[in-house]
Protein backbone atom coordinates (compact mmCIF):
# COMPACT_ATOMS: atom_id res chain seq x y z
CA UNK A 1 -2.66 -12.29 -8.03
CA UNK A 2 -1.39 -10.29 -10.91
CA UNK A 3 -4.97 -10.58 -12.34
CA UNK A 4 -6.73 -9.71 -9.41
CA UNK A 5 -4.58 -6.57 -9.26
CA UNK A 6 -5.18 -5.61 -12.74
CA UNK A 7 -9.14 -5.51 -12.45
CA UNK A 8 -9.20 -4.05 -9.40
CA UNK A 9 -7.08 -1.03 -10.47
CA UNK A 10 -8.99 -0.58 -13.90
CA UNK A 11 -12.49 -0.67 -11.36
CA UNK A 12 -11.29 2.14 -10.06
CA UNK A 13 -11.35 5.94 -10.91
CA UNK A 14 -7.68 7.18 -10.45
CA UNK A 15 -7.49 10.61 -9.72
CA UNK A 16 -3.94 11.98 -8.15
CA UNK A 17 -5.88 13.18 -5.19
CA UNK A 18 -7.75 10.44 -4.76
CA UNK A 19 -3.90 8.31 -4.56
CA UNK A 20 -4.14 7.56 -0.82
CA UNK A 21 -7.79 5.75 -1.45
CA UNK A 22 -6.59 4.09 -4.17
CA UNK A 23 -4.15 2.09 -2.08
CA UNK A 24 -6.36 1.55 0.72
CA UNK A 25 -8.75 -0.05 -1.78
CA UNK A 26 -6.33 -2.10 -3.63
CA UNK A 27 -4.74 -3.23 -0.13
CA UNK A 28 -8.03 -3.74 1.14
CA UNK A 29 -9.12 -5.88 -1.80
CA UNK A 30 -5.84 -7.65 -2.12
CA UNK A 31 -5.86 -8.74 1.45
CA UNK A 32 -9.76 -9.76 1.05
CA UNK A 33 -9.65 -11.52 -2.24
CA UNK A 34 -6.49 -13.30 -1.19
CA UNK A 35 -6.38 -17.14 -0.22
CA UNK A 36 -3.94 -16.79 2.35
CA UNK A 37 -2.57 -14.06 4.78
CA UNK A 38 -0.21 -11.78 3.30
CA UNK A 39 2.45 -10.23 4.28
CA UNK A 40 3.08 -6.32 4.03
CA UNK A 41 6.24 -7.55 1.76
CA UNK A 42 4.08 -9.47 -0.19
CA UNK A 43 1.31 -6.59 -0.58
CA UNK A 44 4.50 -4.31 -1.98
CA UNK A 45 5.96 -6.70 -4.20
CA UNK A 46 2.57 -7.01 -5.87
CA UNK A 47 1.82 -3.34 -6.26
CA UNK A 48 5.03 -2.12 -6.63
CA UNK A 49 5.04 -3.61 -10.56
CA UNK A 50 2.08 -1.72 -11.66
CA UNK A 51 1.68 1.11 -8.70
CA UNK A 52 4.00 3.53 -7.57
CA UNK A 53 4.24 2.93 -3.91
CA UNK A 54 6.67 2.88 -1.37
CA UNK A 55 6.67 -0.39 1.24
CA UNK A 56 6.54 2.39 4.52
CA UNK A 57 2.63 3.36 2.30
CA UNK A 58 2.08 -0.29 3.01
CA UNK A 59 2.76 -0.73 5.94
CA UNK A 60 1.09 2.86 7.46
CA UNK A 61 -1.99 1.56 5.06
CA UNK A 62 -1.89 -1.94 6.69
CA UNK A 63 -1.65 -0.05 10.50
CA UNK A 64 -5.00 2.32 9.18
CA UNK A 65 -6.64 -0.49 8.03
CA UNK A 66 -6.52 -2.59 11.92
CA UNK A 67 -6.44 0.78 14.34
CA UNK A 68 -10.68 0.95 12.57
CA UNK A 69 -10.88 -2.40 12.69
CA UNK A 70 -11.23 -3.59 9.26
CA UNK A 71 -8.53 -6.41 9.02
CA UNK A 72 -6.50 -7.93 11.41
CA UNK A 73 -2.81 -8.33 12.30
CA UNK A 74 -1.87 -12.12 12.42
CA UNK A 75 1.96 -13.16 13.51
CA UNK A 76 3.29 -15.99 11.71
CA UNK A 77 5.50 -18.45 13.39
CA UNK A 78 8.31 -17.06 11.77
CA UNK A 79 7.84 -13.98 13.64
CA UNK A 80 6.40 -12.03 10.81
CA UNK A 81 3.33 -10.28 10.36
């Protein structure tokens, strides 16, 4: 995961007003590229070593990303999503 992270964010042109797309990409990408579902915990402890974000950016990202469709929300057994 750590590699997949690495490429992605070297792929793309940061620019600090360009921050908010950045995530949405690398979330995006994370989520797409990813063998399993992950959670929004999981998508934060991932970034959060090379990125600075905050876990409430992931999860408003994650909410963005299903209100236009784009992903969708799954609930684990375990009550988590």
């Amino acid at each position: 995961m750590k590699e997949l992270f690495s490429n992605l964010k070297t792929t793309w042109i940061y620019c600090k007003d360009q921050k908010g797309r950045l995530i949405k990409y690398i979330i995006f990408n994370l989520l797409k590229n990813s063998p399993k579902s992950l959670t929004a915990e999981e998508i934060y402890n991932d970034m959060s070593q090379t990125t600075d974000v905050n876990l409430s950016t992931v999860y408003r990202t994650l909410n963005n990303l299903v209100a236009k469709g784009e992903i969708t929300k799954n609930v684990r057994q375990d009550k988590i999503a």
